[in-house]
C-alpha atoms as a PDB file:
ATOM      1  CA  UNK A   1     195.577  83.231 -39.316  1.00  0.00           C
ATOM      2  CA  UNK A   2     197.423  83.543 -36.073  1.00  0.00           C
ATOM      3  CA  UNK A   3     196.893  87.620 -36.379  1.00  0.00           C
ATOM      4  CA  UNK A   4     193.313  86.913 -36.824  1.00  0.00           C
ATOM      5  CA  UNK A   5     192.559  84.794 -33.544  1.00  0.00           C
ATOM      6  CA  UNK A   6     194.813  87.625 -31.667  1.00  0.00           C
ATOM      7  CA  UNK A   7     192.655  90.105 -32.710  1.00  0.00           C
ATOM      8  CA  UNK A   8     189.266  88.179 -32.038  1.00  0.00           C
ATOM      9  CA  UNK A   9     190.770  87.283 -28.401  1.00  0.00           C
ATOM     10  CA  UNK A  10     192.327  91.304 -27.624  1.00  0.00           C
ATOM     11  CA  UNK A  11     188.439  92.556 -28.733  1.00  0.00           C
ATOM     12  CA  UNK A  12     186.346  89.811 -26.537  1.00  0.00           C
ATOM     13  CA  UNK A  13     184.796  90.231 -23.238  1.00  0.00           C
ATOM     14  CA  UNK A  14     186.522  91.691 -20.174  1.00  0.00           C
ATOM     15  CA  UNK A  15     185.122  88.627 -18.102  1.00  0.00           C
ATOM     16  CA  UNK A  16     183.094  91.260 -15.628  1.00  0.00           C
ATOM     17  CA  UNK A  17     179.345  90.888 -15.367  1.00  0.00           C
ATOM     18  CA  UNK A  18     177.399  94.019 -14.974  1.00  0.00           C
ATOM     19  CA  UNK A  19     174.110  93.721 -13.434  1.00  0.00           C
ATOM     20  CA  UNK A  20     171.549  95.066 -16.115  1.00  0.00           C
ATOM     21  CA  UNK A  21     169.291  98.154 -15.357  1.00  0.00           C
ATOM     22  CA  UNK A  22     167.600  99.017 -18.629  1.00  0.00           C
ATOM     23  CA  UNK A  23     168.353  98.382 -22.461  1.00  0.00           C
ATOM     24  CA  UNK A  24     172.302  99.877 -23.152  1.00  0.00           C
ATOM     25  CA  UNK A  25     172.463 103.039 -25.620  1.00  0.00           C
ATOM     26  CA  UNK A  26     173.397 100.457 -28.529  1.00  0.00           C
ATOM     27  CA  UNK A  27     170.342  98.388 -27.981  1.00  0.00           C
ATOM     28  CA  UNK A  28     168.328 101.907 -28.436  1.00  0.00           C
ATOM     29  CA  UNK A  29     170.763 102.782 -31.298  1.00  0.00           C
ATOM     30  CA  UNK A  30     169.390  99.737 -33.326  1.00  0.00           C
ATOM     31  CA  UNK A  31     165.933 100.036 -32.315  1.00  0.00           C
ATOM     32  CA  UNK A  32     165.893 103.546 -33.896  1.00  0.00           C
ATOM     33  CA  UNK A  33     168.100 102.689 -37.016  1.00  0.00           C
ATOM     34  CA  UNK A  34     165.892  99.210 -37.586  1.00  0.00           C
ATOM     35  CA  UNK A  35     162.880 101.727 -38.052  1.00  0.00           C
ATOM     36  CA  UNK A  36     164.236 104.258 -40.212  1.00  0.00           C
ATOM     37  CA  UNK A  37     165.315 101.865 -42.799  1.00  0.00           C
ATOM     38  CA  UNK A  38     161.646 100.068 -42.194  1.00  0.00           C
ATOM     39  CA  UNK A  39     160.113 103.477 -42.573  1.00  0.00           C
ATOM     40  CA  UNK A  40     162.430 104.638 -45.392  1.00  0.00           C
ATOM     41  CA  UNK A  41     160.954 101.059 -47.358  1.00  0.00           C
ATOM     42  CA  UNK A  42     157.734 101.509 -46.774  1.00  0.00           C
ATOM     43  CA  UNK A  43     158.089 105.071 -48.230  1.00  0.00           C
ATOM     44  CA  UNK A  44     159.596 103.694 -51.428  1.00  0.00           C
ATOM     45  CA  UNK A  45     156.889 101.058 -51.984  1.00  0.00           C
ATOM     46  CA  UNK A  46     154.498 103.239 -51.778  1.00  0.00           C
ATOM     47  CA  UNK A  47     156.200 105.745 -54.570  1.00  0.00           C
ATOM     48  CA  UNK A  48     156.865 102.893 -56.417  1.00  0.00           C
ATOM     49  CA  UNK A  49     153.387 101.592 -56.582  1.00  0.00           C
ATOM     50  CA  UNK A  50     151.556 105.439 -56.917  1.00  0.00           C
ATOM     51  CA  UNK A  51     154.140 106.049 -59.570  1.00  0.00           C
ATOM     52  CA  UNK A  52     151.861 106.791 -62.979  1.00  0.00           C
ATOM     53  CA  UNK A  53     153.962 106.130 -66.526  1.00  0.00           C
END
């Protein structure tokens, strides 16, 4: 347990605050991931439902 909240505490937050000019690279990351995996469900619904037996 004590390895754990070691860990938690070496990963955490420098303690600087940057001044924010735009959305960061991960916020664009997620943004683009979020839609292919919307896009990639939509796709499958729609085979799903036009699929003839």
């Amino acid at each position: 347990m004590i390895a754990l909240q070691a860990l938690s505490v070496a990963g955490g937050h420098s303690g600087v605050v940057h001044r924010r000019t735009g959305p960061e690279v991960s916020d664009l990351a997620l943004f683009v991931v979020a839609g292919l995996g919307v896009w990639l469900v939509r796709r499958a619904m729609r085979r799903r439902l036009t699929k003839k037996d």
